[in-house]
Protein backbone atom coordinates (compact mmCIF):
# COMPACT_ATOMS: atom_id res chain seq x y z
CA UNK A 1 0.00 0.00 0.00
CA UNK A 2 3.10 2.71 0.85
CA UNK A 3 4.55 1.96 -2.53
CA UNK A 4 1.19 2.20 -4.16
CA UNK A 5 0.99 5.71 -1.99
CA UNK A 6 4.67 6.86 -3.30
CA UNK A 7 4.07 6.01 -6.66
CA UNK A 8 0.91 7.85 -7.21
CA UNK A 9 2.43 10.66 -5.13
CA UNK A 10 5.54 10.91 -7.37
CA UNK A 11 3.50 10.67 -10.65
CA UNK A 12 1.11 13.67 -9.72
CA UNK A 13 4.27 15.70 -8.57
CA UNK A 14 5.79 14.94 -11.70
CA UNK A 15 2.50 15.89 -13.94
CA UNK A 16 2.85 18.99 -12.21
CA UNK A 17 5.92 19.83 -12.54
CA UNK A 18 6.04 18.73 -16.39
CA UNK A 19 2.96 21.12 -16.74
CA UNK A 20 4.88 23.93 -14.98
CA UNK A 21 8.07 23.51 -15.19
CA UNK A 22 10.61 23.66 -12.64
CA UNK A 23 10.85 27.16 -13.06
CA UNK A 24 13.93 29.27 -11.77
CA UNK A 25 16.30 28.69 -8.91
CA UNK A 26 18.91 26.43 -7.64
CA UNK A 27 17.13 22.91 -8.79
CA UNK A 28 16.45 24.42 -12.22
CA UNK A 29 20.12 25.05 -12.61
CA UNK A 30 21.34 22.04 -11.41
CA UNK A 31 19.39 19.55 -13.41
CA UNK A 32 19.28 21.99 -16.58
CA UNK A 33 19.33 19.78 -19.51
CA UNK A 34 18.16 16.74 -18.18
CA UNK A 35 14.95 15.36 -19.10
CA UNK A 36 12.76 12.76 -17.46
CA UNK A 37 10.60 12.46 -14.63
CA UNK A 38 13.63 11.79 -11.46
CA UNK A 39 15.53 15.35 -12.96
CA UNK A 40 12.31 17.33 -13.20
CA UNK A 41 10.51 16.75 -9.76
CA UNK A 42 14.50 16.70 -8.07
CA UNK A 43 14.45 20.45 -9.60
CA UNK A 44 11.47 21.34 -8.00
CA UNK A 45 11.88 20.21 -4.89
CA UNK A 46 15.32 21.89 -4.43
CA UNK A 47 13.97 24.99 -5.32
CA UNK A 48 11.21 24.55 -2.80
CA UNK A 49 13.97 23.30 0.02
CA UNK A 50 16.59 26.28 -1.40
CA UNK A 51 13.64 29.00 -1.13
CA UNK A 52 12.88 29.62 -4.71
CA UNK A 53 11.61 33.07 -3.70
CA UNK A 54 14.95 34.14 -2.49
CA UNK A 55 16.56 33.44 -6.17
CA UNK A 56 13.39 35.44 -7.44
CA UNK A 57 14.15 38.24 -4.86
CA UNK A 58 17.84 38.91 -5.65
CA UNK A 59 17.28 37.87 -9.29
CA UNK A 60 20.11 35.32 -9.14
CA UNK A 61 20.16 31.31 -10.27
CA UNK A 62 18.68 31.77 -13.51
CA UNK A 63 15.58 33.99 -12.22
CA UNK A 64 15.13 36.94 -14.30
CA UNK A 65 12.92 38.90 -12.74
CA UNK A 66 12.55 42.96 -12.79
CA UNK A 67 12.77 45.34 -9.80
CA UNK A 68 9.37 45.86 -8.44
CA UNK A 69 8.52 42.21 -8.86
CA UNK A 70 11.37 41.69 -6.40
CA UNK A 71 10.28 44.04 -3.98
CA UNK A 72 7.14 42.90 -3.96
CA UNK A 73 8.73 39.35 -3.67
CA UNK A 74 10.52 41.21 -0.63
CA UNK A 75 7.33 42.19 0.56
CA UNK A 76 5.79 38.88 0.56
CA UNK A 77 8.92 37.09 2.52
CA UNK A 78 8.94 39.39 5.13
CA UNK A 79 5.08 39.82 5.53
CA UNK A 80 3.22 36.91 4.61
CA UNK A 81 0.36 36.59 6.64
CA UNK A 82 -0.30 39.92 6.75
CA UNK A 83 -0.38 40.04 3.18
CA UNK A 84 -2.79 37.40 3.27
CA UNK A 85 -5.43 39.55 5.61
CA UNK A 86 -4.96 41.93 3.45
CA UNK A 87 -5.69 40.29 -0.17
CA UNK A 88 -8.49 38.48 1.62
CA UNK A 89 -10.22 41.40 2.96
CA UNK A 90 -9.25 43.42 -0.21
CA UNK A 91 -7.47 46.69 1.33
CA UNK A 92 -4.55 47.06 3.89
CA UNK A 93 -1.22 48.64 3.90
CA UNK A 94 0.68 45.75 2.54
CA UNK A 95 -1.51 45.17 -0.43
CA UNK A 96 -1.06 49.19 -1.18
CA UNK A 97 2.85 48.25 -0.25
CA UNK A 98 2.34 45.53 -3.23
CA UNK A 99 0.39 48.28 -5.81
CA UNK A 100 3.45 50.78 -4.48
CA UNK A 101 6.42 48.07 -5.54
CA UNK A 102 4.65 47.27 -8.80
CA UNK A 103 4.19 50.90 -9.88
CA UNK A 104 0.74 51.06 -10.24
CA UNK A 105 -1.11 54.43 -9.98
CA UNK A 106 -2.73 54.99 -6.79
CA UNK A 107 -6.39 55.92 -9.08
CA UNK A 108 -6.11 51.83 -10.10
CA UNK A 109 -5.40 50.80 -6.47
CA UNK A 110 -8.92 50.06 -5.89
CA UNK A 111 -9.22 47.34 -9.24
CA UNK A 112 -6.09 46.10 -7.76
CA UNK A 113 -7.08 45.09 -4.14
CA UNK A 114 -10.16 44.11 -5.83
CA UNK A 115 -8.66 41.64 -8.55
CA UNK A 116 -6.21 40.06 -5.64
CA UNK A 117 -8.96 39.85 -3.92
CA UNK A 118 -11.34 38.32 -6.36
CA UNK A 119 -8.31 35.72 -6.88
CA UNK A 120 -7.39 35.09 -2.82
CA UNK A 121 -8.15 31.13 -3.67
CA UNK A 122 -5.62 30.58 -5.95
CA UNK A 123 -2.90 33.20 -4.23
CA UNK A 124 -3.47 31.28 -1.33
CA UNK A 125 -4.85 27.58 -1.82
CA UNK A 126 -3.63 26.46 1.63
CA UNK A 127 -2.20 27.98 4.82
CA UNK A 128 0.99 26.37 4.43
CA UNK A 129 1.54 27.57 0.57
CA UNK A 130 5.07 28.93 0.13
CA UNK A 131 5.59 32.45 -0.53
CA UNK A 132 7.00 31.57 -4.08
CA UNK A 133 3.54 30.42 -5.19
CA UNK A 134 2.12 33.78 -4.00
CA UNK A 135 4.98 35.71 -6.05
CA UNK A 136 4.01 33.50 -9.29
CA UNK A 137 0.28 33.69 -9.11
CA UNK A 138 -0.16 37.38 -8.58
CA UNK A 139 2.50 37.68 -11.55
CA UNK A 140 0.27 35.43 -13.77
CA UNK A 141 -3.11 37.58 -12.29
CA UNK A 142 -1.86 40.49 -13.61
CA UNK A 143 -0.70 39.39 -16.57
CA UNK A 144 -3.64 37.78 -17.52
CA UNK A 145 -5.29 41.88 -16.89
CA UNK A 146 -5.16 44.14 -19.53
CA UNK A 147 -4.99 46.92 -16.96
CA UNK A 148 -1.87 45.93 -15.17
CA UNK A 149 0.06 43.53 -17.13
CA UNK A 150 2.46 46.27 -18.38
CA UNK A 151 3.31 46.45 -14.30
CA UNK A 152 4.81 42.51 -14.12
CA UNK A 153 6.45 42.73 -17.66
């Protein structure tokens, strides 16, 4: 029954992670190249144990990412749960802190707490999600908005 447990653990992980991608960070650099199931769910979990978010922060192992996405990445790391109150009652310091880092114009704050707030289930699908999931999905929210994907290009 545990390998029957493992296997169809391992074989969602790696559906994910073939759907996404490893993404950026440490694992994505070291197994770079390599294809297969065992290099692609390796990848993602060392970026998950190496704190993805941190190579999205300072922009480094292979994780291009432009300077007010990294503050708000900042942002995120240092204030997670309060970001979460915030997105989930749609207004708050840290979600102006968020429209602030991303260089949005204060008459558009109001969409913008509304749209992360519209969208708090898939920021935050569990209470343990990491802070690089958060990062990613607002990124993809607004980029998916005609009125703020110019601010995460």
């Amino acid at each position: 029954m545990k390998k029957l447990i493992a296997g169809a653990l391992l074989l969602s992980a790696s559906s994910m992670t073939f759907a996404q991608g490893p993404g950026c960070g440490v694992g994505a650099m070291i197994w770079k190249g390599q294809s297969g199931i065992a290099p692609h769910v390796l990848a993602a979990t060392t970026n998950g144990a190496a704190s993805q978010t941190v190579s999205m922060t300072l922009g480094i192992a292979g994780c291009e990412t432009n300077a007010s996405i990294q503050s708000m990445a900042s942002l995120i790391d240092a204030r997670g749960d309060a970001v979460a109150h915030d997105i989930a009652v749609g207004q708050g310091e840290n979600l102006d802190a968020i429209a602030s880092s991303l260089r949005i114009p204060q008459d558009q704050w109001p969409e913008f707490r509304s749209l992360l707030q519209t969208n708090f289930e898939s920021i935050f699908p569990s209470t343990d999600v990491r802070s690089s999931h958060v990062v990613a999905e607002i990124v993809r929210i607004l980029e998916q908005d005609e009125r703020f994907k110019d601010h995460v290009a």
